[in-house]
PDB file of N, CA and C in Angstrom:
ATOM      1  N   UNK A   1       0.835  -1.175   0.000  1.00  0.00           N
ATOM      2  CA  UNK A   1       0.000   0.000   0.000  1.00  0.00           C
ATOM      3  C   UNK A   1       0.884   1.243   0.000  1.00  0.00           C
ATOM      4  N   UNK A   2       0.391   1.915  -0.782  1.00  0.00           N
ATOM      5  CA  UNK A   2       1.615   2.830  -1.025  1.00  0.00           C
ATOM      6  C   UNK A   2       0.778   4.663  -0.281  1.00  0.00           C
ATOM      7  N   UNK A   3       0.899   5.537  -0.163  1.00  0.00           N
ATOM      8  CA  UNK A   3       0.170   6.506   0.327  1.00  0.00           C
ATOM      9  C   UNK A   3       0.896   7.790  -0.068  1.00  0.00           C
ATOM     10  N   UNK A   4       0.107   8.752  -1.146  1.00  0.00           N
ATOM     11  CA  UNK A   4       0.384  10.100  -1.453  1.00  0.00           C
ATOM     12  C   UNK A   4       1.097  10.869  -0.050  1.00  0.00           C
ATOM     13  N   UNK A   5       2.096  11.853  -0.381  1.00  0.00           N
ATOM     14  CA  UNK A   5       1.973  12.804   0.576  1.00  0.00           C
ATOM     15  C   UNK A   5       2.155  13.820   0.033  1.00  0.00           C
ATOM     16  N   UNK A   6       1.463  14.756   0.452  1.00  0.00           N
ATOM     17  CA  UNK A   6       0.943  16.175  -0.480  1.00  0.00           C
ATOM     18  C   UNK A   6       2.035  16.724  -0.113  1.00  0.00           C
ATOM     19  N   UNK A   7       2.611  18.030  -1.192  1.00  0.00           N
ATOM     20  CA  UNK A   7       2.983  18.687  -0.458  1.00  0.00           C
ATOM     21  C   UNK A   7       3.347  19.590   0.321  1.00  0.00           C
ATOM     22  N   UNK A   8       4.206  20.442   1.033  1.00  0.00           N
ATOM     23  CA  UNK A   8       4.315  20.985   2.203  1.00  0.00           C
ATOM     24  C   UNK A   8       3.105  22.329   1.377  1.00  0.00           C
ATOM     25  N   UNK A   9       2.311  22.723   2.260  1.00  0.00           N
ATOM     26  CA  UNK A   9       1.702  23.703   2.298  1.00  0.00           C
ATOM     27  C   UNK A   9       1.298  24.084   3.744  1.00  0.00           C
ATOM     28  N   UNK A  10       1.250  25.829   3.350  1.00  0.00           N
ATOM     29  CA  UNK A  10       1.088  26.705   4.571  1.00  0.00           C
ATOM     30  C   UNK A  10      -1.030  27.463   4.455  1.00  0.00           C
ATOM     31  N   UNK A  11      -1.477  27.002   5.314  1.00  0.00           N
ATOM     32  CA  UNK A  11      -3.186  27.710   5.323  1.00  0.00           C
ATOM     33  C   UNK A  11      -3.125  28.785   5.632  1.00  0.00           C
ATOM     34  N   UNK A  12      -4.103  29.850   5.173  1.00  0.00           N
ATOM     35  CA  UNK A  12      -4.430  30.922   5.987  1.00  0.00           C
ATOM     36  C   UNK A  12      -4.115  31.790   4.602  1.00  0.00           C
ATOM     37  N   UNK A  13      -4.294  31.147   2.935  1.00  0.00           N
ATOM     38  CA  UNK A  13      -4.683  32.412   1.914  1.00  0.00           C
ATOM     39  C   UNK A  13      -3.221  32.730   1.615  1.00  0.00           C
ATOM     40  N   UNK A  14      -1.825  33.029   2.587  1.00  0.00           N
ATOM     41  CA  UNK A  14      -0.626  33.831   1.627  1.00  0.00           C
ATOM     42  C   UNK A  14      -0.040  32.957   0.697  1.00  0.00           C
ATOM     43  N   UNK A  15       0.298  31.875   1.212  1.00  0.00           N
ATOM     44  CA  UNK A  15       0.913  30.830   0.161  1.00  0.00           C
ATOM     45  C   UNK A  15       0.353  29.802   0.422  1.00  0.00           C
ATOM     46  N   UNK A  16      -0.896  29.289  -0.661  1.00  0.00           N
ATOM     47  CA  UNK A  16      -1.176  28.240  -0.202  1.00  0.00           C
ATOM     48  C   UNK A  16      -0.192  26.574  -0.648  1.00  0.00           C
ATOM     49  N   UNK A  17       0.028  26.518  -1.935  1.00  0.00           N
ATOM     50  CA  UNK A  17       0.421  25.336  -2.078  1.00  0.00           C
ATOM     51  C   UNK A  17       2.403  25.797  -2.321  1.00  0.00           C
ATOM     52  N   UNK A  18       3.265  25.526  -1.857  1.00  0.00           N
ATOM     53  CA  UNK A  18       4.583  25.979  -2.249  1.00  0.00           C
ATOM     54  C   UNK A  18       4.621  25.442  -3.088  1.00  0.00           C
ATOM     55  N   UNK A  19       4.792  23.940  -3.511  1.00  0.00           N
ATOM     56  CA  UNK A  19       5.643  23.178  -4.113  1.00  0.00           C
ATOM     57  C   UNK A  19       5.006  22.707  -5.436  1.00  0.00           C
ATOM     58  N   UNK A  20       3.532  22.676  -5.692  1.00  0.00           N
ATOM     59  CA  UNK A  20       2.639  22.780  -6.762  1.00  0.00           C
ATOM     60  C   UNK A  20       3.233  23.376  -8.250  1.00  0.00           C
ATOM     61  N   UNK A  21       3.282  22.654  -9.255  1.00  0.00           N
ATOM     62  CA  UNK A  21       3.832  22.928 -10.286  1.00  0.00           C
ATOM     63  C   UNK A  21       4.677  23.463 -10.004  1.00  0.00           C
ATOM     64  N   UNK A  22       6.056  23.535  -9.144  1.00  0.00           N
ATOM     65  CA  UNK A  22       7.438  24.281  -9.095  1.00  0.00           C
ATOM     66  C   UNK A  22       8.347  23.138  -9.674  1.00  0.00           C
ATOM     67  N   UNK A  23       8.093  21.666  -9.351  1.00  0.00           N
ATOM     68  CA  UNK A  23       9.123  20.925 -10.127  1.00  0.00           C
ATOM     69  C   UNK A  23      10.337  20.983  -9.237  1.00  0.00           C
ATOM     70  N   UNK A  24      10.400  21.648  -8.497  1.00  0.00           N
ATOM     71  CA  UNK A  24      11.653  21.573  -7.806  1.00  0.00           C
ATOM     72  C   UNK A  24      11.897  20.924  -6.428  1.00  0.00           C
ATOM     73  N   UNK A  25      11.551  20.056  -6.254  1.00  0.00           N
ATOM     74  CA  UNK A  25      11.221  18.833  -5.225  1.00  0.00           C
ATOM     75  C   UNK A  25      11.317  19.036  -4.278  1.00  0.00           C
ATOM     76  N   UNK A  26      11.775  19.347  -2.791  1.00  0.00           N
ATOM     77  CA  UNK A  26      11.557  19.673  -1.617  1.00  0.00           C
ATOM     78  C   UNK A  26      11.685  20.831  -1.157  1.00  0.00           C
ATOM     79  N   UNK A  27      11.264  21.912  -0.443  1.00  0.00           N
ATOM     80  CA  UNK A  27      12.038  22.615   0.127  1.00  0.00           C
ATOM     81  C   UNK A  27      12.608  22.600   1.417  1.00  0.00           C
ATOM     82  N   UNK A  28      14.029  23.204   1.337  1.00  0.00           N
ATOM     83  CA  UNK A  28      14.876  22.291   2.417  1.00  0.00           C
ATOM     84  C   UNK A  28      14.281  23.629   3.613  1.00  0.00           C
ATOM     85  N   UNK A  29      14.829  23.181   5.225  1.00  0.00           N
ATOM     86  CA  UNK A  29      14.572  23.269   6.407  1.00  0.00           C
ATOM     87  C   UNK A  29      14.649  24.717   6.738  1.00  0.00           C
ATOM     88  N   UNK A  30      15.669  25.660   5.908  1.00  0.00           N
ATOM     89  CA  UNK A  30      15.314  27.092   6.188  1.00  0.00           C
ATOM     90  C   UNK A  30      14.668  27.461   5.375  1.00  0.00           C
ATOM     91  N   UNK A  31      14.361  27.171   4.421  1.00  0.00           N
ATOM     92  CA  UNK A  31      13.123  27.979   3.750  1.00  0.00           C
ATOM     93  C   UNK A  31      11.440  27.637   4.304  1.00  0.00           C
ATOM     94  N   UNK A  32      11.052  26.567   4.499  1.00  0.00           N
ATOM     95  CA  UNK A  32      10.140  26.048   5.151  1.00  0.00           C
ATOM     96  C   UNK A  32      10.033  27.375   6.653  1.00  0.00           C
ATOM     97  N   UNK A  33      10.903  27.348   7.437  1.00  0.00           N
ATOM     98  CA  UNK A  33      11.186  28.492   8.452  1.00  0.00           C
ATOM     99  C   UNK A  33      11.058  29.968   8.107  1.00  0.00           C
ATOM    100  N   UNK A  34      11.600  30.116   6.952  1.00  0.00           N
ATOM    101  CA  UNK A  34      11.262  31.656   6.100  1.00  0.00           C
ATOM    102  C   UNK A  34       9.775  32.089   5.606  1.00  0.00           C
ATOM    103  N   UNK A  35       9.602  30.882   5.225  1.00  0.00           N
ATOM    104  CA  UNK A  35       8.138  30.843   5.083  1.00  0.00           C
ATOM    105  C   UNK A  35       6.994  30.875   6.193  1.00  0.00           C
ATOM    106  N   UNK A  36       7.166  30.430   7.443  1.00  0.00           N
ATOM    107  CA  UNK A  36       6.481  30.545   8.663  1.00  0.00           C
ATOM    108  C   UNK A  36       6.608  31.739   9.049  1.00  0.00           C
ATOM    109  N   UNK A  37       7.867  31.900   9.186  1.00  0.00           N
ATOM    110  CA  UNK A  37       8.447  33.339   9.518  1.00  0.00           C
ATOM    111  C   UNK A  37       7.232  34.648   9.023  1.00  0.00           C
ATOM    112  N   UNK A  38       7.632  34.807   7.568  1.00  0.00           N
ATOM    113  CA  UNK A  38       6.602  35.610   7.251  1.00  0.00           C
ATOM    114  C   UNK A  38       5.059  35.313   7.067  1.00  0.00           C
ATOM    115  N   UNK A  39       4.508  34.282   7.101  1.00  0.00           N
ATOM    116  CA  UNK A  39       3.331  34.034   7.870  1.00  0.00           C
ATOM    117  C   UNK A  39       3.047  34.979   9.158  1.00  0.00           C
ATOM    118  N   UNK A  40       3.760  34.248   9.795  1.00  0.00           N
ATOM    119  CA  UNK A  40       3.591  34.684  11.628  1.00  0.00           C
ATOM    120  C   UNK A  40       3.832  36.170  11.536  1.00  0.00           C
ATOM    121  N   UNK A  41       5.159  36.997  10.120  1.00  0.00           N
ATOM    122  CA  UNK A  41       5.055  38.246  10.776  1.00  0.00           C
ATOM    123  C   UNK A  41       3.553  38.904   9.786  1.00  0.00           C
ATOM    124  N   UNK A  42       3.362  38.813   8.768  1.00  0.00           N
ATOM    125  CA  UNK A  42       2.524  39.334   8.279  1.00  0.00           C
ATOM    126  C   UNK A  42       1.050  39.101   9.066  1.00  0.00           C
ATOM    127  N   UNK A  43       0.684  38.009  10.199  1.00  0.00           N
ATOM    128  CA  UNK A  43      -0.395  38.092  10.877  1.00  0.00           C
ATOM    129  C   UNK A  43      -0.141  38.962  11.874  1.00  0.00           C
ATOM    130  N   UNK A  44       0.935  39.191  12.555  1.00  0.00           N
ATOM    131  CA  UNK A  44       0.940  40.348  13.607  1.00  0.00           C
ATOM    132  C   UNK A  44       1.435  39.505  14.859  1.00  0.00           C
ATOM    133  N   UNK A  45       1.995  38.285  14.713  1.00  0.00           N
ATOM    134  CA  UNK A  45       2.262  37.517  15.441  1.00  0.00           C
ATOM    135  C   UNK A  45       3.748  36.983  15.819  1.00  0.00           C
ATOM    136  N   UNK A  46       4.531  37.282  15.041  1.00  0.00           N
ATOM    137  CA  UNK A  46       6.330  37.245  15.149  1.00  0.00           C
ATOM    138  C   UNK A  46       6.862  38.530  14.445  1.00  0.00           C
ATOM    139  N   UNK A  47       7.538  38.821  15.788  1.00  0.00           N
ATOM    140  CA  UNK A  47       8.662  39.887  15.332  1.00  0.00           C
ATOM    141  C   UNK A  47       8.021  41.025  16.225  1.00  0.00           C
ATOM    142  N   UNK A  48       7.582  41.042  16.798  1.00  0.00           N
ATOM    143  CA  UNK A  48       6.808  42.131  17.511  1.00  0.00           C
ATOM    144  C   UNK A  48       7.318  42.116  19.096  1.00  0.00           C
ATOM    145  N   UNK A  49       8.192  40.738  19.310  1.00  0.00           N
ATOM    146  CA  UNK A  49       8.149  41.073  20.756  1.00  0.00           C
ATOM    147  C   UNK A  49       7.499  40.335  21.655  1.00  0.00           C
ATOM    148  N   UNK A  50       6.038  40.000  20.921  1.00  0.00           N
ATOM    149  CA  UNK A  50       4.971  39.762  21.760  1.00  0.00           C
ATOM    150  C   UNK A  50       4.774  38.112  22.725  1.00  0.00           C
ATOM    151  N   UNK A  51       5.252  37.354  21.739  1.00  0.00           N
ATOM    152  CA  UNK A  51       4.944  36.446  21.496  1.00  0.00           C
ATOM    153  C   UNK A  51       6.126  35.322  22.489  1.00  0.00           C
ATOM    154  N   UNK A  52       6.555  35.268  23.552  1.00  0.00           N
ATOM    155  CA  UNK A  52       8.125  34.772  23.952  1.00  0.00           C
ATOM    156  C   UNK A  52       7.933  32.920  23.683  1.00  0.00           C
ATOM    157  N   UNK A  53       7.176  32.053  23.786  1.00  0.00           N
ATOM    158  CA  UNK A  53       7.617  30.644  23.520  1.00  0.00           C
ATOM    159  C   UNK A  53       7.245  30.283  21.824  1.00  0.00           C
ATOM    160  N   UNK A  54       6.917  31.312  20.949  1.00  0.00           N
ATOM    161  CA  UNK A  54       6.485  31.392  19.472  1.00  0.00           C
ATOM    162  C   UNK A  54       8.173  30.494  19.091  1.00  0.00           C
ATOM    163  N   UNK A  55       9.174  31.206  19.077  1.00  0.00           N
ATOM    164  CA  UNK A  55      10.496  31.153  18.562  1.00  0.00           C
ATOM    165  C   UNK A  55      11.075  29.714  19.248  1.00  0.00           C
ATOM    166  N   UNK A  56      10.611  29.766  20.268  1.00  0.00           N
ATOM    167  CA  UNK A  56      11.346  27.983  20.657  1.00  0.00           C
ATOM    168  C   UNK A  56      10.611  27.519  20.463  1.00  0.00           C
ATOM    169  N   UNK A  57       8.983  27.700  20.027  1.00  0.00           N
ATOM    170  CA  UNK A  57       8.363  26.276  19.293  1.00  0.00           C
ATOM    171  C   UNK A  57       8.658  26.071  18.093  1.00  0.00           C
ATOM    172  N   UNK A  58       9.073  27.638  17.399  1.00  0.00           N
ATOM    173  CA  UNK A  58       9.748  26.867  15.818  1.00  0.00           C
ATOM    174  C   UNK A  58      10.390  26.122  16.118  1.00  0.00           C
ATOM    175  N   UNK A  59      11.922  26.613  16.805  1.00  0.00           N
ATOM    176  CA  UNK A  59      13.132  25.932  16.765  1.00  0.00           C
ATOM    177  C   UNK A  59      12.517  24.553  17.282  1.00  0.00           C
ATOM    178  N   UNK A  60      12.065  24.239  17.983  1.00  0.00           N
ATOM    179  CA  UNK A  60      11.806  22.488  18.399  1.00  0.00           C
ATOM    180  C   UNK A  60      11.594  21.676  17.492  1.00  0.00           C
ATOM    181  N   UNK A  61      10.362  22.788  16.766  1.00  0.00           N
ATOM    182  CA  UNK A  61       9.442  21.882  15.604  1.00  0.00           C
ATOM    183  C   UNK A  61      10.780  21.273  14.494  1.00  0.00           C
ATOM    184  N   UNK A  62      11.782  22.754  14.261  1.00  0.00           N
ATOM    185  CA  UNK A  62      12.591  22.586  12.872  1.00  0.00           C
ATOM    186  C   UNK A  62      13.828  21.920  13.192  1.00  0.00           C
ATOM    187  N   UNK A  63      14.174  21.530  14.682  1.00  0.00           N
ATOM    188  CA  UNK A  63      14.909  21.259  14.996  1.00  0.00           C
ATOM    189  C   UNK A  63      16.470  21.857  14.723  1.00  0.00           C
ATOM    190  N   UNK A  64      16.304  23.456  15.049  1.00  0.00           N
ATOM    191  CA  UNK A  64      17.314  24.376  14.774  1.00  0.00           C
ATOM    192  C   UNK A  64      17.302  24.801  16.607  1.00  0.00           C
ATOM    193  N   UNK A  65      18.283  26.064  16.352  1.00  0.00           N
ATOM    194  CA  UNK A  65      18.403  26.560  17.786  1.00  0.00           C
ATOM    195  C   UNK A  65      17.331  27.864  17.633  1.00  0.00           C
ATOM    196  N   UNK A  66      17.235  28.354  19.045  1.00  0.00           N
ATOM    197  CA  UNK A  66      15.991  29.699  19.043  1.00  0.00           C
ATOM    198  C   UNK A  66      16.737  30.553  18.336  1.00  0.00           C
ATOM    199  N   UNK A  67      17.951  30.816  18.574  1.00  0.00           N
ATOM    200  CA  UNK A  67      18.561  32.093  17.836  1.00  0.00           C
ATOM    201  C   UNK A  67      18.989  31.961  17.020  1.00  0.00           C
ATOM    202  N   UNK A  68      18.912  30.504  15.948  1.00  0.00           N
ATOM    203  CA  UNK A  68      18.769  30.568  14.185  1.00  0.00           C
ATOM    204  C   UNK A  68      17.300  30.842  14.004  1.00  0.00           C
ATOM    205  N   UNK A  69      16.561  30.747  14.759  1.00  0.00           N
ATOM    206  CA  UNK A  69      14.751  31.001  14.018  1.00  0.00           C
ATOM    207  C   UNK A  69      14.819  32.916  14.863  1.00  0.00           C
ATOM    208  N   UNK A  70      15.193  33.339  15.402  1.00  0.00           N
ATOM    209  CA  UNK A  70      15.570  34.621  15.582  1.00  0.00           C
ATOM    210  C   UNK A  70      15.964  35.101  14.406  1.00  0.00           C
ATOM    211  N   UNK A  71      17.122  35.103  14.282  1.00  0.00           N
ATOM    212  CA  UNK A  71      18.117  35.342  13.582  1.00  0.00           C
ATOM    213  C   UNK A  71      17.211  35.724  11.590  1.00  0.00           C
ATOM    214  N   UNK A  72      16.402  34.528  11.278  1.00  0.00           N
ATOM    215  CA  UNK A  72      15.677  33.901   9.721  1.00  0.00           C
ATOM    216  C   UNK A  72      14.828  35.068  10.343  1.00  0.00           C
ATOM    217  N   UNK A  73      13.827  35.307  11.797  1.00  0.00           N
ATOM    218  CA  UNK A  73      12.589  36.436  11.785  1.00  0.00           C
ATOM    219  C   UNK A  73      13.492  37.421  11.608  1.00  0.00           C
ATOM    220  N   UNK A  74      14.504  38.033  11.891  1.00  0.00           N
ATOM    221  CA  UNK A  74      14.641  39.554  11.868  1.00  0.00           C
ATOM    222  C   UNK A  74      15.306  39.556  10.351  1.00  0.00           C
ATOM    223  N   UNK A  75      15.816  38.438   9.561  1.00  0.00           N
ATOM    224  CA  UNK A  75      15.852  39.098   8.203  1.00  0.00           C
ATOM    225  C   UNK A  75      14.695  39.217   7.331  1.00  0.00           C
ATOM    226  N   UNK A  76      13.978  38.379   7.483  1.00  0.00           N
ATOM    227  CA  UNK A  76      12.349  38.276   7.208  1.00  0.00           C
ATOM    228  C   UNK A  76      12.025  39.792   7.296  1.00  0.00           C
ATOM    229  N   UNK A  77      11.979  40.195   8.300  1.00  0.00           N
ATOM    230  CA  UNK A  77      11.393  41.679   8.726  1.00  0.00           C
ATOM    231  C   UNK A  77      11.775  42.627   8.143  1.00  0.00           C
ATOM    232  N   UNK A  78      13.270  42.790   8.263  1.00  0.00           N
ATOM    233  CA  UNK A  78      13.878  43.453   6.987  1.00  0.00           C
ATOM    234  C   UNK A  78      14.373  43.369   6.101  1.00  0.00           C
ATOM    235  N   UNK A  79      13.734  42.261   4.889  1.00  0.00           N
ATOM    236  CA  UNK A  79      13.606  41.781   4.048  1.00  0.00           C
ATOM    237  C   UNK A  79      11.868  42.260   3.769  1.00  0.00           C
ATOM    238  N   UNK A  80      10.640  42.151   4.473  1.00  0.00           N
ATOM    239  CA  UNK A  80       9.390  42.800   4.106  1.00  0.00           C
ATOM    240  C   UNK A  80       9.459  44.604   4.232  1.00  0.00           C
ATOM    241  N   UNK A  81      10.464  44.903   5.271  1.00  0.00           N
ATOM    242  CA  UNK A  81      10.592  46.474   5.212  1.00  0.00           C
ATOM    243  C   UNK A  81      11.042  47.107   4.134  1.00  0.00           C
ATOM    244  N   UNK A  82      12.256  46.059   3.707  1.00  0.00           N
ATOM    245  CA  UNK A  82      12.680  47.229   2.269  1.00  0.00           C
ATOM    246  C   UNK A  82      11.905  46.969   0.955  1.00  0.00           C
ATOM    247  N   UNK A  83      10.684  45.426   1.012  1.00  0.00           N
ATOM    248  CA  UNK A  83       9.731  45.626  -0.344  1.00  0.00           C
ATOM    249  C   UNK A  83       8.685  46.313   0.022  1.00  0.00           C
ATOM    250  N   UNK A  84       8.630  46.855   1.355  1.00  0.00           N
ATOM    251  CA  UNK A  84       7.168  47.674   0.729  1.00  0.00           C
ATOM    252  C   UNK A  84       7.662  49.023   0.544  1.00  0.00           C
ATOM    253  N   UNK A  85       8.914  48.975   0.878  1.00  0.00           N
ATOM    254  CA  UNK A  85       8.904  50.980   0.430  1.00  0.00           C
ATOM    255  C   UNK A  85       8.797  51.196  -0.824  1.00  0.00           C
TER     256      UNK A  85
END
């Protein structure tokens, strides 16, 4: 028995399917994180401060340290600051 696994997609409307007709077969472990990243900051939910066990549940989930998923949010941030000017 063999079983599809879809793949990686993020809910909530910004990106729904990543990997959908891209052809380019996985995406590896920091981009998957870049991608949450700006999720979480574009809801109002990372990068603000607000949030203190947000960043060690990435890191657990991605199995990185808190201050590489630090480190991916604050370029994220200013990486969305200098496209919207």
């Amino acid at each position: 028995m063999t079983t599809d696994v879809h793949p990686y997609t993020i809910t909530g409307g910004i990106e729904e399917s990543i990997c959908e007709g891209e052809g380019e077969g996985e995406l590896t472990r920091t981009e998957k994180i870049r991608i949450a990243a700006r999720v979480l900051i574009r809801k109002g939910v990372a990068g603000n401060g607000g949030r203190w066990g947000l960043q060690s549940r990435l890191a657990e989930h991605f199995g990185v340290t808190r201050q590489r998923v630090s480190q991916i949010v604050r370029q994220e941030i200013n990486s969305l600051n200098t496209d919207s000017r």
